[in-house]
N, C-alpha and C. Protein backbone atom coordinates (compact mmCIF):
# COMPACT_ATOMS: atom_id res chain seq x y z
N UNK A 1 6.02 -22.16 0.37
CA UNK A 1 7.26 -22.87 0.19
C UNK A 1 7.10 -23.99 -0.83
N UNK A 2 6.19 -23.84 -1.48
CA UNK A 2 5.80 -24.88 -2.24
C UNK A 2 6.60 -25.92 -2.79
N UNK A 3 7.46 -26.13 -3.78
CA UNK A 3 8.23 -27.47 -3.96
C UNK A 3 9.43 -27.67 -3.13
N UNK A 4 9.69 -26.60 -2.36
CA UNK A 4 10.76 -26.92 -1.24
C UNK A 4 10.80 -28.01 -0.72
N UNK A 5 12.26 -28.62 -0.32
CA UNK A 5 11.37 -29.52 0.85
C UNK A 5 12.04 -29.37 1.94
N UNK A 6 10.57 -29.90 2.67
CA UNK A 6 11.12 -29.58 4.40
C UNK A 6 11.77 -30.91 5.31
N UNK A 7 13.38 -30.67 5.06
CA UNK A 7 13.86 -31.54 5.49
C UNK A 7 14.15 -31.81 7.44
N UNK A 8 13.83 -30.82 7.73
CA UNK A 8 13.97 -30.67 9.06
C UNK A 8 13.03 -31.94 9.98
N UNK A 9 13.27 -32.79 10.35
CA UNK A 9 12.40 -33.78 11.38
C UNK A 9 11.59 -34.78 10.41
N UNK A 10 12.12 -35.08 9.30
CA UNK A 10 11.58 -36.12 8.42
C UNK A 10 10.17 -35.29 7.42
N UNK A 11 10.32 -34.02 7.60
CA UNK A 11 10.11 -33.11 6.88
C UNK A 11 8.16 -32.61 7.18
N UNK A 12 8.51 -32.87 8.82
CA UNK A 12 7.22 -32.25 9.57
C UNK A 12 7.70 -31.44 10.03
N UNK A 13 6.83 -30.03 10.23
CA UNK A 13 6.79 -28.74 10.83
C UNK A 13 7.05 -28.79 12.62
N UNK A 14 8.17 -28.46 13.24
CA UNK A 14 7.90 -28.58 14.45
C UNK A 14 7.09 -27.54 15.41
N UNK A 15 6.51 -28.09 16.26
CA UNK A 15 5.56 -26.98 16.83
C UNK A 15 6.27 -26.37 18.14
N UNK A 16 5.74 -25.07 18.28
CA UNK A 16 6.62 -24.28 19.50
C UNK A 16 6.17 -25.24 20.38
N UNK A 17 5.14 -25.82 20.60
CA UNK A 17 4.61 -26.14 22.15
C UNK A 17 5.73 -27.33 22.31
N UNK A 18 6.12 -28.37 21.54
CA UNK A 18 6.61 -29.44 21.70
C UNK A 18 8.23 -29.30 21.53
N UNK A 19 8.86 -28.45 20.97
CA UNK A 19 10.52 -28.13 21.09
C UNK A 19 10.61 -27.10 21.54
N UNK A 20 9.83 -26.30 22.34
CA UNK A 20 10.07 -24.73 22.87
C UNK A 20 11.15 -24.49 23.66
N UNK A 21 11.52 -25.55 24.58
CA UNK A 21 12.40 -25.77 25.55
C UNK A 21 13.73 -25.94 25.08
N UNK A 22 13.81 -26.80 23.78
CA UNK A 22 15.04 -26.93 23.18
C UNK A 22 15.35 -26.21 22.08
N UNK A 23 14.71 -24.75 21.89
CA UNK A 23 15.46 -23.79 20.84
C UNK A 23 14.72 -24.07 19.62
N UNK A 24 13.82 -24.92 19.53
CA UNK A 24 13.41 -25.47 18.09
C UNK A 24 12.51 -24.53 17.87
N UNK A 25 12.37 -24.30 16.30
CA UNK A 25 11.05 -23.14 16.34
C UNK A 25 10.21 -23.49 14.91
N UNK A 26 9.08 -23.70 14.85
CA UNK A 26 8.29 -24.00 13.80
C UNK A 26 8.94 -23.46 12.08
N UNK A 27 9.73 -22.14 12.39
CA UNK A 27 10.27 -21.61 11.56
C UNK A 27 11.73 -22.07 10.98
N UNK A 28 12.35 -23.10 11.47
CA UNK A 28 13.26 -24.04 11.81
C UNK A 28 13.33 -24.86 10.66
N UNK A 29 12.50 -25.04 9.70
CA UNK A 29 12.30 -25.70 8.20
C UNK A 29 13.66 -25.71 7.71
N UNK A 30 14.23 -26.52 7.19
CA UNK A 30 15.07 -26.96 6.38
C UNK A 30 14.56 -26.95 4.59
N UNK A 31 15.51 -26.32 3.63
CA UNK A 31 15.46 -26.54 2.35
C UNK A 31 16.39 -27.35 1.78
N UNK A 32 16.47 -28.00 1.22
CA UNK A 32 17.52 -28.86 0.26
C UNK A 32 17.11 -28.59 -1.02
N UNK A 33 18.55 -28.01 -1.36
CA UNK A 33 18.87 -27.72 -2.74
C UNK A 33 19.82 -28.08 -3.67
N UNK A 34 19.86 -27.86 -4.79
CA UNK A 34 20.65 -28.41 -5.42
C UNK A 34 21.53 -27.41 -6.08
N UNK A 35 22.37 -26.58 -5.69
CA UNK A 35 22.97 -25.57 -6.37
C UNK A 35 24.12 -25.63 -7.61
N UNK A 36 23.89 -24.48 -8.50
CA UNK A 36 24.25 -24.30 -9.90
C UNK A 36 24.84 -22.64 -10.19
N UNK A 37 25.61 -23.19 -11.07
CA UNK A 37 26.33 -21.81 -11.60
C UNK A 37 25.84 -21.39 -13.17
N UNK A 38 25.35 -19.87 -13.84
CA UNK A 38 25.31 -19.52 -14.55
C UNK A 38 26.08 -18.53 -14.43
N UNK A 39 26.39 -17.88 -15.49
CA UNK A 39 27.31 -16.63 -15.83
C UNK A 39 27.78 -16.51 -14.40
N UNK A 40 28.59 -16.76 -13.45
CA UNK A 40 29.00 -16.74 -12.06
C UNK A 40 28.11 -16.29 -11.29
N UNK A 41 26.68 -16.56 -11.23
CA UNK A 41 25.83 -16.44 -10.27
C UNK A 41 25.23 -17.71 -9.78
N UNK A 42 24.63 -17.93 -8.69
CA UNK A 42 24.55 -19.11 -7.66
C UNK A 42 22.97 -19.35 -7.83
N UNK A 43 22.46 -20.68 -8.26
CA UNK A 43 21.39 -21.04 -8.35
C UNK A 43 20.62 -22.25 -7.79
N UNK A 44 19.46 -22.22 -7.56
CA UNK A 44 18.94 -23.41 -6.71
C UNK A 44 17.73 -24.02 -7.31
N UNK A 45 17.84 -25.60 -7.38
CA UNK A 45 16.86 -26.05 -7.38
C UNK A 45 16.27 -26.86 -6.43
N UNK A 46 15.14 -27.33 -5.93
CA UNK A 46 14.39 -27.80 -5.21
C UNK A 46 15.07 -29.56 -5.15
N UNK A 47 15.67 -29.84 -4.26
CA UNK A 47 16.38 -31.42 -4.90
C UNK A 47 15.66 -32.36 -4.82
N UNK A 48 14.13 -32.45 -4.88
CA UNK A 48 13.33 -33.25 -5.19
C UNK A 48 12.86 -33.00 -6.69
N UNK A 49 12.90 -32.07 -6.80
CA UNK A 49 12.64 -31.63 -8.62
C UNK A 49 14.03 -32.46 -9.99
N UNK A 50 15.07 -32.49 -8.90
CA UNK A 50 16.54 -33.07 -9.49
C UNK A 50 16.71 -34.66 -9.48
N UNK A 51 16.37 -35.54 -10.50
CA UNK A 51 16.85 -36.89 -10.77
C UNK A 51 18.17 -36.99 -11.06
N UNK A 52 18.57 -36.47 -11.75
CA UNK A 52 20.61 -36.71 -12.00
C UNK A 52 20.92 -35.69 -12.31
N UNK A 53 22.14 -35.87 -12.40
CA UNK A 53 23.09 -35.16 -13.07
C UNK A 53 24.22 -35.90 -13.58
N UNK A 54 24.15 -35.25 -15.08
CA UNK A 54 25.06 -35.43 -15.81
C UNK A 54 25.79 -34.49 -16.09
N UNK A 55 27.35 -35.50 -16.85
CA UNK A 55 27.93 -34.74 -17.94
C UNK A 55 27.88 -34.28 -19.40
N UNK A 56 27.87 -33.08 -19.73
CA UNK A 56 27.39 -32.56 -20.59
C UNK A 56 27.74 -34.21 -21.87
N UNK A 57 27.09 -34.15 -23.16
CA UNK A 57 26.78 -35.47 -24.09
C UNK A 57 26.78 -34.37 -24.98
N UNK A 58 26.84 -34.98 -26.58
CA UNK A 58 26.24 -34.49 -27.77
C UNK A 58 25.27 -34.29 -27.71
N UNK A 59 24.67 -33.44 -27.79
CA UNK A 59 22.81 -32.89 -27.93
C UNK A 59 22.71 -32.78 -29.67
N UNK A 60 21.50 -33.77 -30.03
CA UNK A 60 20.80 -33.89 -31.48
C UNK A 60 20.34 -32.49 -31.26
N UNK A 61 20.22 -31.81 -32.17
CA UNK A 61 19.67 -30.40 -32.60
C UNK A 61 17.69 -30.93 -33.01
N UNK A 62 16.82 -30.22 -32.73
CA UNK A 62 15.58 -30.69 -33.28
C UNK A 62 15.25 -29.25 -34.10
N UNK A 63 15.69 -29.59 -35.30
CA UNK A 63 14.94 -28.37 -36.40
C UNK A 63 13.53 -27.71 -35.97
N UNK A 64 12.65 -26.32 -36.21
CA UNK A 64 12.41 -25.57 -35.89
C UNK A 64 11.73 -25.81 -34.18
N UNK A 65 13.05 -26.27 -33.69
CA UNK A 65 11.81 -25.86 -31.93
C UNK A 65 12.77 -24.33 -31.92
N UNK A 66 12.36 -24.03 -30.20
CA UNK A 66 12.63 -22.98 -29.89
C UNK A 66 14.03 -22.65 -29.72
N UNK A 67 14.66 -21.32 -29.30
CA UNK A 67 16.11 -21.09 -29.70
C UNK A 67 16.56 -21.70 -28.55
N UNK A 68 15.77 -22.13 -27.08
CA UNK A 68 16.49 -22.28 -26.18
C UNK A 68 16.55 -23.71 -25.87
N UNK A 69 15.93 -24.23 -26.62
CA UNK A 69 16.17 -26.08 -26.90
C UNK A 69 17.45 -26.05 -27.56
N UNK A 70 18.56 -26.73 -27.12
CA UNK A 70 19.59 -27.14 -27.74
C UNK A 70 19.23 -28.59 -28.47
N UNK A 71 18.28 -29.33 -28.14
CA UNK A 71 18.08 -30.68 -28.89
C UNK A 71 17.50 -31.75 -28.12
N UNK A 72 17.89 -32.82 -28.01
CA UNK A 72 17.75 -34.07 -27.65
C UNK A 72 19.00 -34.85 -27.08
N UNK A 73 18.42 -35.54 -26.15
CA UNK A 73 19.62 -36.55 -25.82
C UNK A 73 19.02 -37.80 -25.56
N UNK A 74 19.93 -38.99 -25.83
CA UNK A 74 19.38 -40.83 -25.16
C UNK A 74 19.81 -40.55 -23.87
N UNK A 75 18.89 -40.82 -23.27
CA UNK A 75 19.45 -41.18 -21.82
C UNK A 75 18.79 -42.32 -21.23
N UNK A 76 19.76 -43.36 -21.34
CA UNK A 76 19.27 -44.95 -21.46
C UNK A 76 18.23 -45.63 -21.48
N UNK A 77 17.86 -45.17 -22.82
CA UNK A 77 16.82 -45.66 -23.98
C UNK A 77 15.88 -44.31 -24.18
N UNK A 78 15.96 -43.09 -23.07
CA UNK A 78 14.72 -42.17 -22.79
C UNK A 78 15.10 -41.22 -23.54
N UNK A 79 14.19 -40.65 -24.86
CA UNK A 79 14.83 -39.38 -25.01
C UNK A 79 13.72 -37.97 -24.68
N UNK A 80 15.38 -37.21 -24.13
CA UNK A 80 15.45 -36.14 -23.44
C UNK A 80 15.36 -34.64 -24.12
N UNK A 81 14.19 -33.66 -24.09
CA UNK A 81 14.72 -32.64 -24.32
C UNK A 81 15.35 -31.90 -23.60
N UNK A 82 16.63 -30.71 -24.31
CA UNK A 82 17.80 -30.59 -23.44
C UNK A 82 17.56 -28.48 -23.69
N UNK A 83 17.46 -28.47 -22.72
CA UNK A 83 17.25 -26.71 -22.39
C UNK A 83 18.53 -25.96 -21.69
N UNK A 84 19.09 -25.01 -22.75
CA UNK A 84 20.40 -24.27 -22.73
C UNK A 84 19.59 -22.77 -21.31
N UNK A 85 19.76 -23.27 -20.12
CA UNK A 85 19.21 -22.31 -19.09
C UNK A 85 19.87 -20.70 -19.27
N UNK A 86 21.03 -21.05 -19.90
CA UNK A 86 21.63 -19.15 -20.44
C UNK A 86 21.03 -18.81 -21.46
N UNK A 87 20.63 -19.27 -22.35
CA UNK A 87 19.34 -18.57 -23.70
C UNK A 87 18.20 -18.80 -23.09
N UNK A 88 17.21 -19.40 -22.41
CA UNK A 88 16.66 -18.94 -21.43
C UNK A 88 16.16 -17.79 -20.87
N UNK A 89 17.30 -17.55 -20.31
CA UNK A 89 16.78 -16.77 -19.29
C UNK A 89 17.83 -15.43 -19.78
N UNK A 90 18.24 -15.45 -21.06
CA UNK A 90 18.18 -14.57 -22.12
C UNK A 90 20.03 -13.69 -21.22
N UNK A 91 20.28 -14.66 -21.46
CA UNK A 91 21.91 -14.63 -20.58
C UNK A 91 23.12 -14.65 -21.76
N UNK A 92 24.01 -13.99 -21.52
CA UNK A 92 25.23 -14.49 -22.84
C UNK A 92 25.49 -15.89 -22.85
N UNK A 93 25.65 -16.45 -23.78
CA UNK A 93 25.97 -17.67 -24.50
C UNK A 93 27.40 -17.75 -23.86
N UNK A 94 27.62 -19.10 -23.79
CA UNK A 94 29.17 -19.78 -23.73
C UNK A 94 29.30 -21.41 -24.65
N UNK A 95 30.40 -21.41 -24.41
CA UNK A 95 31.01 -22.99 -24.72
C UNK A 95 30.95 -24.03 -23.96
N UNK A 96 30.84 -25.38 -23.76
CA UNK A 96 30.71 -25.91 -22.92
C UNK A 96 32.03 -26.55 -22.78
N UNK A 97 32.24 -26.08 -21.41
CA UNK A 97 33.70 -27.08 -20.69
C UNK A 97 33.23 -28.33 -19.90
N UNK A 98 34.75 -28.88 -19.66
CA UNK A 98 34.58 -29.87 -18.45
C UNK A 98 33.79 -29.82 -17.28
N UNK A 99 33.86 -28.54 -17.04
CA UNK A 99 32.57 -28.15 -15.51
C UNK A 99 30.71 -28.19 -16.64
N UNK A 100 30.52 -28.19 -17.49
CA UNK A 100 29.14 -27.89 -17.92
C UNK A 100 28.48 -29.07 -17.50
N UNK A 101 27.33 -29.09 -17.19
CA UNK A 101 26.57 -30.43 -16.94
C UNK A 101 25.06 -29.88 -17.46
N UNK A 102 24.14 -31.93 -17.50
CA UNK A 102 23.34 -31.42 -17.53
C UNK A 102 22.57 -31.98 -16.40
N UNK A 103 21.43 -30.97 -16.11
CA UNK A 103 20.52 -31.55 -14.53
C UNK A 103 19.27 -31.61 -14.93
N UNK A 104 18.93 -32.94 -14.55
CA UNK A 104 18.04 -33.85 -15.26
C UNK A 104 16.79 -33.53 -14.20
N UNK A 105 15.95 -32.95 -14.75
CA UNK A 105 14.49 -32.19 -13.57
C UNK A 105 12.88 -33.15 -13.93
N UNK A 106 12.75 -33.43 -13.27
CA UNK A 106 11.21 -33.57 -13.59
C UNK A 106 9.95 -32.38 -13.15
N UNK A 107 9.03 -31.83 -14.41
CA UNK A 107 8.32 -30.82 -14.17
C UNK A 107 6.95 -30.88 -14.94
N UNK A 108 6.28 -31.43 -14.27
CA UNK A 108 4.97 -31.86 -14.35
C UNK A 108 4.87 -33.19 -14.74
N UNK A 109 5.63 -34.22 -14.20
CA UNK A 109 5.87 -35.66 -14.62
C UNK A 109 6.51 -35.48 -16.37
N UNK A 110 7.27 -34.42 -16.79
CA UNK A 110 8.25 -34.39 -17.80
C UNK A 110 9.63 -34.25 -17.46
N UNK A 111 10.83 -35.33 -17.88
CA UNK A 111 11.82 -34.76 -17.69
C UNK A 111 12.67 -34.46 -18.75
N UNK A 112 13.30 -33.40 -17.89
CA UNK A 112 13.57 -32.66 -19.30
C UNK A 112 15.65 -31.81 -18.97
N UNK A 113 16.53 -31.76 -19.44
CA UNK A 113 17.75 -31.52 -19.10
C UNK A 113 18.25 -29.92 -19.48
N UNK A 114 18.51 -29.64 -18.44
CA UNK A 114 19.15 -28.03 -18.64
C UNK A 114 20.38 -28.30 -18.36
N UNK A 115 21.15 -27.34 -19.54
CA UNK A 115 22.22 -27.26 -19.01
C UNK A 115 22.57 -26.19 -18.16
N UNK A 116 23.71 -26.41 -17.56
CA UNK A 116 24.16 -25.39 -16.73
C UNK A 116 25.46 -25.34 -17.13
N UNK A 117 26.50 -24.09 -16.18
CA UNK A 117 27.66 -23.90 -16.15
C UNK A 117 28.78 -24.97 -15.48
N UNK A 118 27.79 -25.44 -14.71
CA UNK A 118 28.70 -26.35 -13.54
C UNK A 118 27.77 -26.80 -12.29
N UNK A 119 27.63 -27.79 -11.49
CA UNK A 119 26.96 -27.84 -10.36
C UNK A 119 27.80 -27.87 -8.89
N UNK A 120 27.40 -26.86 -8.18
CA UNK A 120 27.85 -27.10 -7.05
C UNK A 120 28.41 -27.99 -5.49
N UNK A 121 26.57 -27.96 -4.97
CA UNK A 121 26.74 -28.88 -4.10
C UNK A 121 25.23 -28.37 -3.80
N UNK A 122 24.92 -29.69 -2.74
CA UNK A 122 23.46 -30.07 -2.12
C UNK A 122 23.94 -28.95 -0.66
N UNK A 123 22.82 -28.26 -0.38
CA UNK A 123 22.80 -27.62 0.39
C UNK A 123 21.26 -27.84 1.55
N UNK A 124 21.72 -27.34 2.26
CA UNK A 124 20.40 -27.18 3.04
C UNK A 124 20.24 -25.83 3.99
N UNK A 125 19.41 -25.04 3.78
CA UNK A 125 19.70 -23.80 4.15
C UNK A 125 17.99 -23.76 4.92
N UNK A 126 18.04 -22.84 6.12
CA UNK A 126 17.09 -22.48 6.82
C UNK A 126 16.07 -21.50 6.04
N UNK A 127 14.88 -21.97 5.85
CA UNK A 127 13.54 -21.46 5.01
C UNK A 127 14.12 -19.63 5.37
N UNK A 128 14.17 -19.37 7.06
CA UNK A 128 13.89 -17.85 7.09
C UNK A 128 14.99 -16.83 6.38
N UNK A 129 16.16 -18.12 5.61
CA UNK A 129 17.17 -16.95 4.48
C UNK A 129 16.57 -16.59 3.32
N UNK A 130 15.48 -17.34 2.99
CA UNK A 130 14.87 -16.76 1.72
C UNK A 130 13.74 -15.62 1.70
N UNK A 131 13.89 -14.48 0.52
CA UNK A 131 13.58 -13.53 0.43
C UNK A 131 12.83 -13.61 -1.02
N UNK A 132 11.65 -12.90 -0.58
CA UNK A 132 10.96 -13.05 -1.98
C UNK A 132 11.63 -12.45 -3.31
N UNK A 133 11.42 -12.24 -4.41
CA UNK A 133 12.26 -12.15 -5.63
C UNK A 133 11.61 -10.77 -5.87
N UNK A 134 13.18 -10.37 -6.06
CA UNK A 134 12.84 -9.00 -6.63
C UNK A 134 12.17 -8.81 -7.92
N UNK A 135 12.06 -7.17 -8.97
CA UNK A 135 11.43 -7.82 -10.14
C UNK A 135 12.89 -8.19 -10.94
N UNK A 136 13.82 -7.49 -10.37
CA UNK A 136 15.33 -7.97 -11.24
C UNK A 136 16.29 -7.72 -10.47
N UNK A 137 16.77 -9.14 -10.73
CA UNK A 137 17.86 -9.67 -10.09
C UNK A 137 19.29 -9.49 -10.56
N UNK A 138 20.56 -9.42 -9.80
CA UNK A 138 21.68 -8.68 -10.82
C UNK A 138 21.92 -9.42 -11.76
N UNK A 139 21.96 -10.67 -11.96
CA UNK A 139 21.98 -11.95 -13.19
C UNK A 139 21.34 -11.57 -14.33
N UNK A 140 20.48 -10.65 -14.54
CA UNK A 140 19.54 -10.04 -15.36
C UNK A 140 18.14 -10.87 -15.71
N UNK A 141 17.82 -11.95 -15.20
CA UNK A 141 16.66 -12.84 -15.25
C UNK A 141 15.43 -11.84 -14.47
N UNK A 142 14.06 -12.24 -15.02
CA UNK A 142 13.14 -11.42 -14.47
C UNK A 142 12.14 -12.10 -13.46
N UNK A 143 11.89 -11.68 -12.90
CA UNK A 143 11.65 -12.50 -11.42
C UNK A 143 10.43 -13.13 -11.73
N UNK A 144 9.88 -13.35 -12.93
CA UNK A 144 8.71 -14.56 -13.05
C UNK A 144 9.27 -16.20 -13.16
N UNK A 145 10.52 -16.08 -13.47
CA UNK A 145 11.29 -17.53 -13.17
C UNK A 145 11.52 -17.71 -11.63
N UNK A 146 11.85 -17.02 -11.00
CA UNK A 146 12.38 -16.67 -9.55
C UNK A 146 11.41 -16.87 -8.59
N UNK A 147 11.94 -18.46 -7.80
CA UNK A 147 10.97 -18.36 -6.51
C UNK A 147 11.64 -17.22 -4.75
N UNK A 148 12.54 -17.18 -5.22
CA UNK A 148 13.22 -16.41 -4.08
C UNK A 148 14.76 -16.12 -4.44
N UNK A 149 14.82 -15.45 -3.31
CA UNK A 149 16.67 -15.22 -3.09
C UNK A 149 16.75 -15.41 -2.01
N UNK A 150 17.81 -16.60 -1.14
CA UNK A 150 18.55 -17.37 -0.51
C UNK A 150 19.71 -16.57 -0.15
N UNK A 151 19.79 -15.65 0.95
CA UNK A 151 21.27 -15.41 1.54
C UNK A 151 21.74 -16.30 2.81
N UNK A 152 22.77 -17.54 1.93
CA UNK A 152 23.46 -18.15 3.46
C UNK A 152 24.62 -18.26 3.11
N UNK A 153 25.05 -18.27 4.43
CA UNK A 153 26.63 -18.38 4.36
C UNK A 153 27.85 -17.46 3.35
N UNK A 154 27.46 -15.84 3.28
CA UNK A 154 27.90 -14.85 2.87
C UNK A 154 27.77 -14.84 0.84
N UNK A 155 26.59 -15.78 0.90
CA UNK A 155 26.30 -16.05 -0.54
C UNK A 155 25.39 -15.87 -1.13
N UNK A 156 24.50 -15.47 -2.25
CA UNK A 156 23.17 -15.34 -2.61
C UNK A 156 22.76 -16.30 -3.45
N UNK A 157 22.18 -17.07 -3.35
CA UNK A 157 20.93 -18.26 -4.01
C UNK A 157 19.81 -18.14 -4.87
N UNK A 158 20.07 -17.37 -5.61
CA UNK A 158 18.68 -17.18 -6.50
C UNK A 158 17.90 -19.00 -7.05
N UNK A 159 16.64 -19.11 -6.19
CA UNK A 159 15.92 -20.36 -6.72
C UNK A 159 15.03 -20.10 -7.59
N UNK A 160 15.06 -21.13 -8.28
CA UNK A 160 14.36 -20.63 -9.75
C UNK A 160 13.28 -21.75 -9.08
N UNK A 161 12.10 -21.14 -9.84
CA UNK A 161 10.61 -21.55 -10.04
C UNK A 161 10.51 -22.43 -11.34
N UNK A 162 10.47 -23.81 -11.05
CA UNK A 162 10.93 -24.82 -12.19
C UNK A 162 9.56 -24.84 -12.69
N UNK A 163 7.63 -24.92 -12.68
CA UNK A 163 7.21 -24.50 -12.97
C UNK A 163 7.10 -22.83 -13.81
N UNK A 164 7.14 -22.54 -13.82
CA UNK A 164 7.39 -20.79 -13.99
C UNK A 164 8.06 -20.50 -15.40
N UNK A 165 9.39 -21.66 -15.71
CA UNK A 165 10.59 -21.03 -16.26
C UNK A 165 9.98 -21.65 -17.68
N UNK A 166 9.04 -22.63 -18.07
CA UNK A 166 8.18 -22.05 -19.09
C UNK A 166 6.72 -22.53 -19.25
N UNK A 167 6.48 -21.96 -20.27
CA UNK A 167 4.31 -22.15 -20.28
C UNK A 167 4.00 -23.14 -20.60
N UNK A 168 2.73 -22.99 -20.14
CA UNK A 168 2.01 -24.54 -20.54
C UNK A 168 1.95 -25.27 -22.18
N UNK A 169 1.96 -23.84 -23.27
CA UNK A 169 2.57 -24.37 -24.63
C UNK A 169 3.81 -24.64 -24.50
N UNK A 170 4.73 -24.26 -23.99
CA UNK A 170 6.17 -24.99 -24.02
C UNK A 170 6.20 -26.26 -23.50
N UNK A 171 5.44 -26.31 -22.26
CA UNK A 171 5.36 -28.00 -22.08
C UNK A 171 5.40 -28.50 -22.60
N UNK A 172 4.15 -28.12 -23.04
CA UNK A 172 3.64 -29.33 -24.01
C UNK A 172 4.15 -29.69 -25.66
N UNK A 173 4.86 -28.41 -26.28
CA UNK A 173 5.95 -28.84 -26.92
C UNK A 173 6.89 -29.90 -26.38
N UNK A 174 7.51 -29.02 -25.25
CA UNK A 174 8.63 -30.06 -24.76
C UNK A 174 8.45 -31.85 -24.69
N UNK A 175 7.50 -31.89 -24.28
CA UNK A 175 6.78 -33.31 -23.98
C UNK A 175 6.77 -33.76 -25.68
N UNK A 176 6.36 -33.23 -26.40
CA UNK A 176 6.04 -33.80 -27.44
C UNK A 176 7.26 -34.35 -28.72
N UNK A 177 8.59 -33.39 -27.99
CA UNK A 177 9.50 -33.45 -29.01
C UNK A 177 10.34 -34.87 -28.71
């Protein structure tokens, strides 16, 4: 469950021996997430990985980085590289509306802003809805970004693996730009 977090009981594991009586079950883990829309599919991040969210800003363009850097942003005094998550994860392109934001992540003590389609809402969903990641998901992303799929509440959650979604040379580009 690795960057999940376990919000359930101040985010200790409860043990059968000590809530057995009251229904509680070690498996009982709580996730908090931060859910997002791409091309109308439902996405999660870890909401400890999530410092803000914003509204989409002018993004500075940075001449030859990669296609899926849209640029740079100030974000009071800090500048930000800003990652278009639909070129990415190799998705059709759009325009950005009033719903676009960007969600401000820290990933390996870098932070760095993706945009998205829109953000949802903070959720918290029981660890045993998540299902390991297929190799492809109907969104068309390939399941090396993908820490799981999340079915709650008649909905599917694809959580992305914020490590994962790029390499250690992209880091370290990213960091550098």
């Amino acid at each position: 469950m690795s960057a999940m977090v376990e919000a359930n009981n101040g985010g200790r594991e409860l043990s059968n021996h000590s809530q057995g009586e009251r229904g509680v079950r070690s498996s009982d883990v709580l996730l908090q997430l931060v859910t997002f829309n791409l091309v109308g599919e439902e996405f999660g991040l870890p909401i400890l990985d999530v410092r803000e969210i914003i509204r989409m800003v002018e993004v500075t363009p940075v001449p030859h980085s990669p296609d899926f850097v849209e640029g740079v942003i100030n974000l009071r005094g800090q500048i930000l590289p800003v990652i278009d998550l639909r070129k990415r994860f190799n998705l059709e392109s759009s325009v950005a509306d009033e719903d676009t934001r960007i969600v401000v992540v820290e990933i390996n003590k870098n932070l760095i802003g993706l945009i998205v389609d829109g953000v949802n809402e903070v959720l918290r969903i029981p660890s045993e809805t998540v299902n390991p990641a297929p190799q492809i998901v109907s969104s068309g992303i390939g399941a090396e970004y993908i820490q799981g799929i999340a079915h709650y509440n008649e909905k599917m959650i694809i959580l992305v693996d914020l490590e994962r979604v790029f390499s250690n040379k992209e880091m370290e580009n990213l960091a550098n730009i």
